[in-house]
Protein backbone atom coordinates (compact mmCIF):
# COMPACT_ATOMS: atom_id res chain seq x y z
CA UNK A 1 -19.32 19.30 -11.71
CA UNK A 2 -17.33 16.70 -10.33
CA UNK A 3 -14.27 15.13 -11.75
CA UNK A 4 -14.53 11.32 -12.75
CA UNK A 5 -12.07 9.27 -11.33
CA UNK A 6 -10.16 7.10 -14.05
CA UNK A 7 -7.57 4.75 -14.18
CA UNK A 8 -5.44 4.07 -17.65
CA UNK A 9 -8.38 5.50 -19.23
CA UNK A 10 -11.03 3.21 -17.63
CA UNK A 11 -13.62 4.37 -14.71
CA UNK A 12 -13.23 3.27 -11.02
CA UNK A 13 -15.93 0.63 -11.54
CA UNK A 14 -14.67 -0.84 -14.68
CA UNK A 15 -11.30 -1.04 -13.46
CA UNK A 16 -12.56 -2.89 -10.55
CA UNK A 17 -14.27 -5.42 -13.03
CA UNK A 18 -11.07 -6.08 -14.87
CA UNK A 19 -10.20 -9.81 -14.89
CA UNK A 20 -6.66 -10.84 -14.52
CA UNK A 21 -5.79 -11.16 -17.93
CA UNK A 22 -7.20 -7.95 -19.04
CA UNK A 23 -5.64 -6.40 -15.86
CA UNK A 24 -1.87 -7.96 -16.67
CA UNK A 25 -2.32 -5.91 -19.99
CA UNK A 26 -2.62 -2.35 -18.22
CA UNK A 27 0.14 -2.99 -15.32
CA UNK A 28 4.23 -2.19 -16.19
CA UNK A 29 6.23 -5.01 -16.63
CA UNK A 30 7.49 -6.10 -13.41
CA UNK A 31 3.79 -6.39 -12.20
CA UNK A 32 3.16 -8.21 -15.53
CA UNK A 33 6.08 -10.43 -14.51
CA UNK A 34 5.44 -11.10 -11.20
CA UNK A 35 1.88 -11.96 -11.64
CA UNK A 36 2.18 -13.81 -14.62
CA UNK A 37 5.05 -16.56 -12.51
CA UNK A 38 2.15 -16.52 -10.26
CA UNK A 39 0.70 -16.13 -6.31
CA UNK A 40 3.24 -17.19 -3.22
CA UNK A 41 0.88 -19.47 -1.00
CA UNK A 42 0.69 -16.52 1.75
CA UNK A 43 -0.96 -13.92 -1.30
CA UNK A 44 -3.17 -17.18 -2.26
CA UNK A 45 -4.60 -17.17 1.11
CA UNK A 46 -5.02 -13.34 1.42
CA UNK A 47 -6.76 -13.30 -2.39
CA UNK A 48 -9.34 -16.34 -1.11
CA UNK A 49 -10.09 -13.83 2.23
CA UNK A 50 -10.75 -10.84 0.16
CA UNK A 51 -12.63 -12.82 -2.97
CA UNK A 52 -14.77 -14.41 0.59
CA UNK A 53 -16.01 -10.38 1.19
CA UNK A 54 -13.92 -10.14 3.92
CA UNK A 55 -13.01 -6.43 4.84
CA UNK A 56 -10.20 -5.39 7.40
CA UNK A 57 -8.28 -8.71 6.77
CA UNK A 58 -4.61 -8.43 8.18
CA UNK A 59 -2.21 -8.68 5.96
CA UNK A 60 1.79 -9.10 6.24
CA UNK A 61 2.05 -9.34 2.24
CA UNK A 62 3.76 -5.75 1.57
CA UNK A 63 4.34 -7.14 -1.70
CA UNK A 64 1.56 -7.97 -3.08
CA UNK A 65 0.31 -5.87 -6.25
CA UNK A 66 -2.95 -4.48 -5.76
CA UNK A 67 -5.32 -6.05 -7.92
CA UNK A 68 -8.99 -4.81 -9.31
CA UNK A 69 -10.64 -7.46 -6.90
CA UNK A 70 -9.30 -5.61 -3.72
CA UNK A 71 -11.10 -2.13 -5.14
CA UNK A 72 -13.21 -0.71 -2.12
CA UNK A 73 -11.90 -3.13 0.72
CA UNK A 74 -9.80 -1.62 3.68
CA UNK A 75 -6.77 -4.07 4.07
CA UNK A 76 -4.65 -3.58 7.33
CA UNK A 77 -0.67 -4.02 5.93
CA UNK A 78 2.28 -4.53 8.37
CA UNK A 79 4.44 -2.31 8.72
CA UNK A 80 7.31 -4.02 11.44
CA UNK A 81 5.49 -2.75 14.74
CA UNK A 82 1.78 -2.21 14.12
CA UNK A 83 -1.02 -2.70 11.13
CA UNK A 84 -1.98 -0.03 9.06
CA UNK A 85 -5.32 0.42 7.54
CA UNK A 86 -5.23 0.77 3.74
CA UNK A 87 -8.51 1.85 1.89
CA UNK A 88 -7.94 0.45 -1.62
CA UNK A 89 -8.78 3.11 -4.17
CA UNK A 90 -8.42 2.23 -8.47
CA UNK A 91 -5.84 4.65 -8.45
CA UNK A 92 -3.67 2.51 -6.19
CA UNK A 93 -4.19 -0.25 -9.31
CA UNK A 94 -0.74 -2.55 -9.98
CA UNK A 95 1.57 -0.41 -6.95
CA UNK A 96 2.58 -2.86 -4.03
CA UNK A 97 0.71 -2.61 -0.70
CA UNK A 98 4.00 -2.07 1.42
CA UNK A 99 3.86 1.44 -0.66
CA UNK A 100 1.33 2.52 1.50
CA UNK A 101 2.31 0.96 5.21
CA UNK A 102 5.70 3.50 5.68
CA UNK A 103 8.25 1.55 7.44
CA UNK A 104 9.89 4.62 8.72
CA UNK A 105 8.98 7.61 10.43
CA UNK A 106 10.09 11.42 10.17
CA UNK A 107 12.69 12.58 12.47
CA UNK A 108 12.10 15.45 14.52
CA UNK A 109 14.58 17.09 16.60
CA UNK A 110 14.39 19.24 19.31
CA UNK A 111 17.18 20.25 21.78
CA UNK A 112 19.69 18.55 23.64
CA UNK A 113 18.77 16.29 26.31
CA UNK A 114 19.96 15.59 29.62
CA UNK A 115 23.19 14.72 29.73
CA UNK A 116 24.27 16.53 26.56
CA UNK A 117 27.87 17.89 26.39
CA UNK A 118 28.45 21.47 27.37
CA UNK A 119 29.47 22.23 23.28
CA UNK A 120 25.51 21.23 22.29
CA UNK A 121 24.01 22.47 25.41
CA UNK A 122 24.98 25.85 24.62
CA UNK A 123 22.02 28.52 22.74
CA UNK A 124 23.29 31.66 21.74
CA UNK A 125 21.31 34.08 24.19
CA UNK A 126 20.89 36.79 21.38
């Protein structure tokens, strides 16, 4: 038996039916805040592309709070060199969408490179 998917208590489908209002209710208080001052003109024009049925819109808003209309789209967020597709789940419900575009990447190091200094060049040959 499968596990159902829930989100403050509501199903994935009725949390993607949640208008505003009801959805400002659920969300901690800096979402609250922030949505309640209302939209910047650039998160206007990426709500009216997404309400349109547009999927795979680009997107440069990393701080825009995912909202129950954007439940099932794939968005494509910025991330400072390249887009990165984002499949909107209700679990991602009232987090930002730059909190799943990393700006960063692991480092990974290896051995000294050319050019190195003697010190760093030198491996223990035991």
């Amino acid at each position: 038996m499968a596990k159902e998917l829930t989100w403050k208590g509501k199903l994935e489908e009725d949390a993607a039916k949640l208008d505003l209002q009801e959805f400002m209710k659920l969300v901690p208080s800096r979402q609250r805040r922030s949505l309640k001052r209302g939209l910047t003109e650039a998160q206007k024009a990426l709500m009216v592309r997404i309400e349109a049925g547009e999927n795979n819109v680009k997107t440069h808003c990393r701080d825009m709070i995912v909202v129950p209309q954007m439940v099932g789209k794939t968005l494509r967020v910025y991330n400072g060199k390249e887009y990165v597709p984002v499949t909107i789940i209700a679990s991602m419900l009232g987090h930002y969408l730059g909190e799943f575009s990393h700006t960063r990447k692991g480092v990974s190091h290896s051995a000294a490179g050319i050019g190195a200094t003697r010190s760093s060049k030198a491996v223990s040959a035991r």
